[in-house]
Protein backbone atom coordinates (compact mmCIF):
# COMPACT_ATOMS: atom_id res chain seq x y z
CA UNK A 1 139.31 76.27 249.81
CA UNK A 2 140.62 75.42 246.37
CA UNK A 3 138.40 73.23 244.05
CA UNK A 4 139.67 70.68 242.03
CA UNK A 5 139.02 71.95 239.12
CA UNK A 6 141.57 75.12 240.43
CA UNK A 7 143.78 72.79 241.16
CA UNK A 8 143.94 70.76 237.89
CA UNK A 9 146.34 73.20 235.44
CA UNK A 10 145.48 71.07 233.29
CA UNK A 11 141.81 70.98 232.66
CA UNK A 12 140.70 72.66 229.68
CA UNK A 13 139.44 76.68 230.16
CA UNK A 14 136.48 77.78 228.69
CA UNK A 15 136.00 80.77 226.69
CA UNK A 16 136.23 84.04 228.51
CA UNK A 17 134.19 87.03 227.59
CA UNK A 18 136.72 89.27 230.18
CA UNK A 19 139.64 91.36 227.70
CA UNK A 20 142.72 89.13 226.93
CA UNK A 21 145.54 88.82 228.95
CA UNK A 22 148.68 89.03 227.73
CA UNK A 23 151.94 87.82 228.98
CA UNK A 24 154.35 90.55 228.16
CA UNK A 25 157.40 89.69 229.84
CA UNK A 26 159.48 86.39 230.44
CA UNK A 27 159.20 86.63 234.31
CA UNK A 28 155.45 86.28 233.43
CA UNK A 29 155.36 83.80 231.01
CA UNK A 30 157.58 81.58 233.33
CA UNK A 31 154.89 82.30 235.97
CA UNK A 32 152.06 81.50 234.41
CA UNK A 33 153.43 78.36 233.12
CA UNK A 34 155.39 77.20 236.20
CA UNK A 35 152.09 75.08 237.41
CA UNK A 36 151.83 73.33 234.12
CA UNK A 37 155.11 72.46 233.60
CA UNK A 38 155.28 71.05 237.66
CA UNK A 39 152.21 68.96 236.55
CA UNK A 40 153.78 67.67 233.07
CA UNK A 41 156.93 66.86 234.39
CA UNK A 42 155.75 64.90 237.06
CA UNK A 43 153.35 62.96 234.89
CA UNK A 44 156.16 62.57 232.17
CA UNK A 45 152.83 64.01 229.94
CA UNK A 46 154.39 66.05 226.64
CA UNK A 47 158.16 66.52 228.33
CA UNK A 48 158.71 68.42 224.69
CA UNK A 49 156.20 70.59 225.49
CA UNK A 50 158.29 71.49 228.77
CA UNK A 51 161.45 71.96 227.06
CA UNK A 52 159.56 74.04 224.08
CA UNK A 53 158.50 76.80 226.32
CA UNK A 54 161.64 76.85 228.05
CA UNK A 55 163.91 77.33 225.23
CA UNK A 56 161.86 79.92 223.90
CA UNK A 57 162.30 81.76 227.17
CA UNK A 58 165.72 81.39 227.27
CA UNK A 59 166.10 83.41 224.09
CA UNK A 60 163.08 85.79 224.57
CA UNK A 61 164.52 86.61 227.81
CA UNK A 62 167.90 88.20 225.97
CA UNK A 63 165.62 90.66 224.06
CA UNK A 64 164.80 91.63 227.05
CA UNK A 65 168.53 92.02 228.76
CA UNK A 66 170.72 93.21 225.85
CA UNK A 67 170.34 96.78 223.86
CA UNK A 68 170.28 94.83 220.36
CA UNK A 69 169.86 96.33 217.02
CA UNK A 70 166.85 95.28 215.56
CA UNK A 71 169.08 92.48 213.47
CA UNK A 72 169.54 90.89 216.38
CA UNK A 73 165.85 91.47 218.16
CA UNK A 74 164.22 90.39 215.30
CA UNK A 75 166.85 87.32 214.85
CA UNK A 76 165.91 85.98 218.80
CA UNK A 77 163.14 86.50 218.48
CA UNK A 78 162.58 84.35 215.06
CA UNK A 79 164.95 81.91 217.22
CA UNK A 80 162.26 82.20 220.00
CA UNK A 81 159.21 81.43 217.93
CA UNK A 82 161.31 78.40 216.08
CA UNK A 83 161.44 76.62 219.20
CA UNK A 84 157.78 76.07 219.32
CA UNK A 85 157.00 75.92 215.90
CA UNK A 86 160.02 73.15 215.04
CA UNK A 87 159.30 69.64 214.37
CA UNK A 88 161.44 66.95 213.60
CA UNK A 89 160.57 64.85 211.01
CA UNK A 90 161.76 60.69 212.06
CA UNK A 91 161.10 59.19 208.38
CA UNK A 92 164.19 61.64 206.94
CA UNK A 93 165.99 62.12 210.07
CA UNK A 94 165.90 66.26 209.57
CA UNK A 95 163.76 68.93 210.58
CA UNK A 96 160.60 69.93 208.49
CA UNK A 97 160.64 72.79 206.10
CA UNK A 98 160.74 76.34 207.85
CA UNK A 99 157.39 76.88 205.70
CA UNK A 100 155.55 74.40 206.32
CA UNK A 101 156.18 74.16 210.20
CA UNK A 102 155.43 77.45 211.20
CA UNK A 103 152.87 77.93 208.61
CA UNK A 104 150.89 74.34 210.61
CA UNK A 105 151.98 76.07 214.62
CA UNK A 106 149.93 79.27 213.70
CA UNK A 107 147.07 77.32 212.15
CA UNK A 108 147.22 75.30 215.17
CA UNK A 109 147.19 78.63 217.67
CA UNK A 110 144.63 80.38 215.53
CA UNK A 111 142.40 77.60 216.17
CA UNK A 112 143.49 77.43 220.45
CA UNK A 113 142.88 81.23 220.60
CA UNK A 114 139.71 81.26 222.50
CA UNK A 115 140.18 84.45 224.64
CA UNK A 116 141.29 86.46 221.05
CA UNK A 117 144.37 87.51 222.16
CA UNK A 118 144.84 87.75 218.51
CA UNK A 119 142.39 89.92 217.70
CA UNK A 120 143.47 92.02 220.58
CA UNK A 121 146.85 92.76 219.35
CA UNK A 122 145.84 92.49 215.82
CA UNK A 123 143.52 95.42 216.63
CA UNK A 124 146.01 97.19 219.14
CA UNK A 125 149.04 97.46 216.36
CA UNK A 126 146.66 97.75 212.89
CA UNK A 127 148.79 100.56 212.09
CA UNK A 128 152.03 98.77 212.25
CA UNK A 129 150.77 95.86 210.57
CA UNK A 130 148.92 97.59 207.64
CA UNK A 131 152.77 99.36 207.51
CA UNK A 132 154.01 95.96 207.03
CA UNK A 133 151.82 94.89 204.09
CA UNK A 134 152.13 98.22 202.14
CA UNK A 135 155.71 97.59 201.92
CA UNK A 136 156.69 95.90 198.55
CA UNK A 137 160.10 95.14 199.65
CA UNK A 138 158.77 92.82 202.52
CA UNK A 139 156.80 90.92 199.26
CA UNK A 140 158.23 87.99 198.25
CA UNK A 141 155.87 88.90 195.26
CA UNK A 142 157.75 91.89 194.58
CA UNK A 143 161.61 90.04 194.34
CA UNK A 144 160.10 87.60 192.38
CA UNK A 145 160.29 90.37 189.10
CA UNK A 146 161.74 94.00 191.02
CA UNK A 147 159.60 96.04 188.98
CA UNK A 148 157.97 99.45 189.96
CA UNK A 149 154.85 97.44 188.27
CA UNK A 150 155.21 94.60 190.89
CA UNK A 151 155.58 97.27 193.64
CA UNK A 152 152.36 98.49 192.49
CA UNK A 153 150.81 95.02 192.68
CA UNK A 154 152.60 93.65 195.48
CA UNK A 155 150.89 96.60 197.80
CA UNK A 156 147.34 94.33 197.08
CA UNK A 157 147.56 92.84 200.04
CA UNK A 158 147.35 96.19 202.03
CA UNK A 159 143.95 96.88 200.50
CA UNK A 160 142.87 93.28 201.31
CA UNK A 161 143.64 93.76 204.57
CA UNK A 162 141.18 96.42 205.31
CA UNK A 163 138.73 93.83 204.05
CA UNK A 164 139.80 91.02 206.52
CA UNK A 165 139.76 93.51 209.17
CA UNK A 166 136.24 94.19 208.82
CA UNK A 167 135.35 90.61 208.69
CA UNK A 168 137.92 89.80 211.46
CA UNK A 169 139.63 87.64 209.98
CA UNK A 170 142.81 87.07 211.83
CA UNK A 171 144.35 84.02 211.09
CA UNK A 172 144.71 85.16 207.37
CA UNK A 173 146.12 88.68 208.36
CA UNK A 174 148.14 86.81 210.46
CA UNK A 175 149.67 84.33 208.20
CA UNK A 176 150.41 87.82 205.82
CA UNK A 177 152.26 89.55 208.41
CA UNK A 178 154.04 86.72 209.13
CA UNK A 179 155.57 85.96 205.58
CA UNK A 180 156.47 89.42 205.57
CA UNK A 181 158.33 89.17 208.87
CA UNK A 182 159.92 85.86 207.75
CA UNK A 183 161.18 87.02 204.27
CA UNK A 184 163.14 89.70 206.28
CA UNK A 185 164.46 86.65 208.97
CA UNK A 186 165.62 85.30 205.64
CA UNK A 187 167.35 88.17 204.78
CA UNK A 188 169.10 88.34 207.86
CA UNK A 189 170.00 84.54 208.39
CA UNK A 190 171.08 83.76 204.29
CA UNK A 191 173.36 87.18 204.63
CA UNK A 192 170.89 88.87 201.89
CA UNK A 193 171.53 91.86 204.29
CA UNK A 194 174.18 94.14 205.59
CA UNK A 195 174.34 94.11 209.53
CA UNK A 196 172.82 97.73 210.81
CA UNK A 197 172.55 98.81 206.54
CA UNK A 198 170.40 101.44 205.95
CA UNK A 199 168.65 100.34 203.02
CA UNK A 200 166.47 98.12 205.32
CA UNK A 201 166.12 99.89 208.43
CA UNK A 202 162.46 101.02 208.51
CA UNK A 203 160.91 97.26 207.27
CA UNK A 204 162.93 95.76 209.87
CA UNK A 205 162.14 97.87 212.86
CA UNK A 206 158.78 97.34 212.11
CA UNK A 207 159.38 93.81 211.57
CA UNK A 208 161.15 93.04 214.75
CA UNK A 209 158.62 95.07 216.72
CA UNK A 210 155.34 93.23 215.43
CA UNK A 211 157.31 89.75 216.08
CA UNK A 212 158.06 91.15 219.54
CA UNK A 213 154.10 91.95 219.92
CA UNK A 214 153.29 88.48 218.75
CA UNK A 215 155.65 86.41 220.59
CA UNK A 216 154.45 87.15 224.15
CA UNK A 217 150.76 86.39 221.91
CA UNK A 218 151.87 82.82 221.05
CA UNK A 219 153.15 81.68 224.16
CA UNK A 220 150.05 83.03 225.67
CA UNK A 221 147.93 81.09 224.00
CA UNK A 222 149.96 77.74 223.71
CA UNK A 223 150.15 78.12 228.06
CA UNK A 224 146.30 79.00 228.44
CA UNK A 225 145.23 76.48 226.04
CA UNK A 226 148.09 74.31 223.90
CA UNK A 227 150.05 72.45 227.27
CA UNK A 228 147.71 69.27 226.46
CA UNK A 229 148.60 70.02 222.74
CA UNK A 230 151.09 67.53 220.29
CA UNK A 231 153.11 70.20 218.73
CA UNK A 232 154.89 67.06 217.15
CA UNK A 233 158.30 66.09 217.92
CA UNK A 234 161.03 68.75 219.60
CA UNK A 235 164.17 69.09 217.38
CA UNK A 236 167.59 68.00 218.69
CA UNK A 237 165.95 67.13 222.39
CA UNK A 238 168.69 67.04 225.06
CA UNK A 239 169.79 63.98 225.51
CA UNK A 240 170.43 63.92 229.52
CA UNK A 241 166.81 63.84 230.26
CA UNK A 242 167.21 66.34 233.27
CA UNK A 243 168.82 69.25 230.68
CA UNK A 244 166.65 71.80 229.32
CA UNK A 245 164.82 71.65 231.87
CA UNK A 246 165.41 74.26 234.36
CA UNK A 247 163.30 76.98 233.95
């Protein structure tokens, strides 16, 4: 016999001790969010929130179907993580800043992370991710002055990260990877890069594949523990209230 409390999505979890789980694929992420969103939409509770996780399904689930390059996997995937992170701002009638959005949405899941799936992958892919940060071309340090002396400086971060590492702390190694990742979504989206050039190949398969590691990580966390969450107001909402919808 179910207890309430199992039949509540809603109700906050506690902590878990047990190894994080991960949804890694779209057909579980819809899964494990189905009873939440059955619950929200019938309360009318966060209906952004709804349409959030939805979207970012929608494009998450073409990384999954089509044999991109790693232009376009890293470029749904960016599109993926937008949708949750994007927040329209009423007083100017525009979205807010890129920066400042997505830099506020990973404070926000840093803090919501209570079963460390950050840690986890953080841990899993150190290789990868140290990769990323040794790379002076993926510092926006580095284009700031192109210098074989900036190279040299812009590779600090690397050697900080061993540091954080040790005193586990993720949400800065996070936020590090994830300028790195975005400077290279930049790239891509301001045509600062030739479509399937070689000159870029190596930063951006490892970019795309850490952004498809944390993804699945995000979503995780904002379904276990951010579906009571205000991630602020959705961007261009549908306007026929049942579009968007249909998960």
């Amino acid at each position: 016999m179910m207890t309430e409390k199992s039949q509540n999505p809603l109700k906050e979890k506690t902590p878990s001790a047990s190894p994080a789980v991960i949804y890694q694929t779209v057909e579980e992420i819809r899964r494990a969010w189905k009873p939440y969103k059955t619950s929200l939409s019938e309360t009318g509770y966060e209906r952004d929130t709804v349409i959030r996780i939805h979207r970012a399904c929608s494009w998450l689930e073409q990384v999954e179907k089509l044999e991109a390059s790693h232009d376009q996997q890293l470029i749904l995937l960016w599109i993926s993580l937008n949708t949750l992170y994007g927040v329209w701002n009423p007083k100017d009638r525009t979205p807010v800043s890129d920066a400042s959005s997505w830099a506020d949405f990973l404070k926000k899941i840093v803090k919501l992370d209570h079963d460390d799936c950050l840690a986890s992958i953080l841990r899993k892919h150190r290789k990868l991710v140290m990769a990323i940060l040794e790379d002076e071309h993926l510092s926006k340090f580095f284009w700031q002055d192109p210098t074989p002396k900036r190279a040299g400086q812009s590779k600090k971060v690397m050697y900080d990260a061993r540091t954080w590492y040790l005193e586990e702390r993720w949400g800065l190694l996070l936020n590090r990877v994830m300028e790195r990742i975005y400077l290279v979504r930049c790239q891509l989206v301001h045509g600062a890069a030739t479509c399937g050039g070689k000159l870029n190949r190596t930063a951006l398969r490892r970019c795309a594949t850490m952004l498809g590691h944390l993804q699945p990580v995000f979503l995780t966390i904002l379904i276990n523990h951010g579906a009571r969450e205000d991630w602020g107001l959705m961007c261009y909402p549908p306007l026929n209230q049942t579009d968007d919808q249909h998960a």
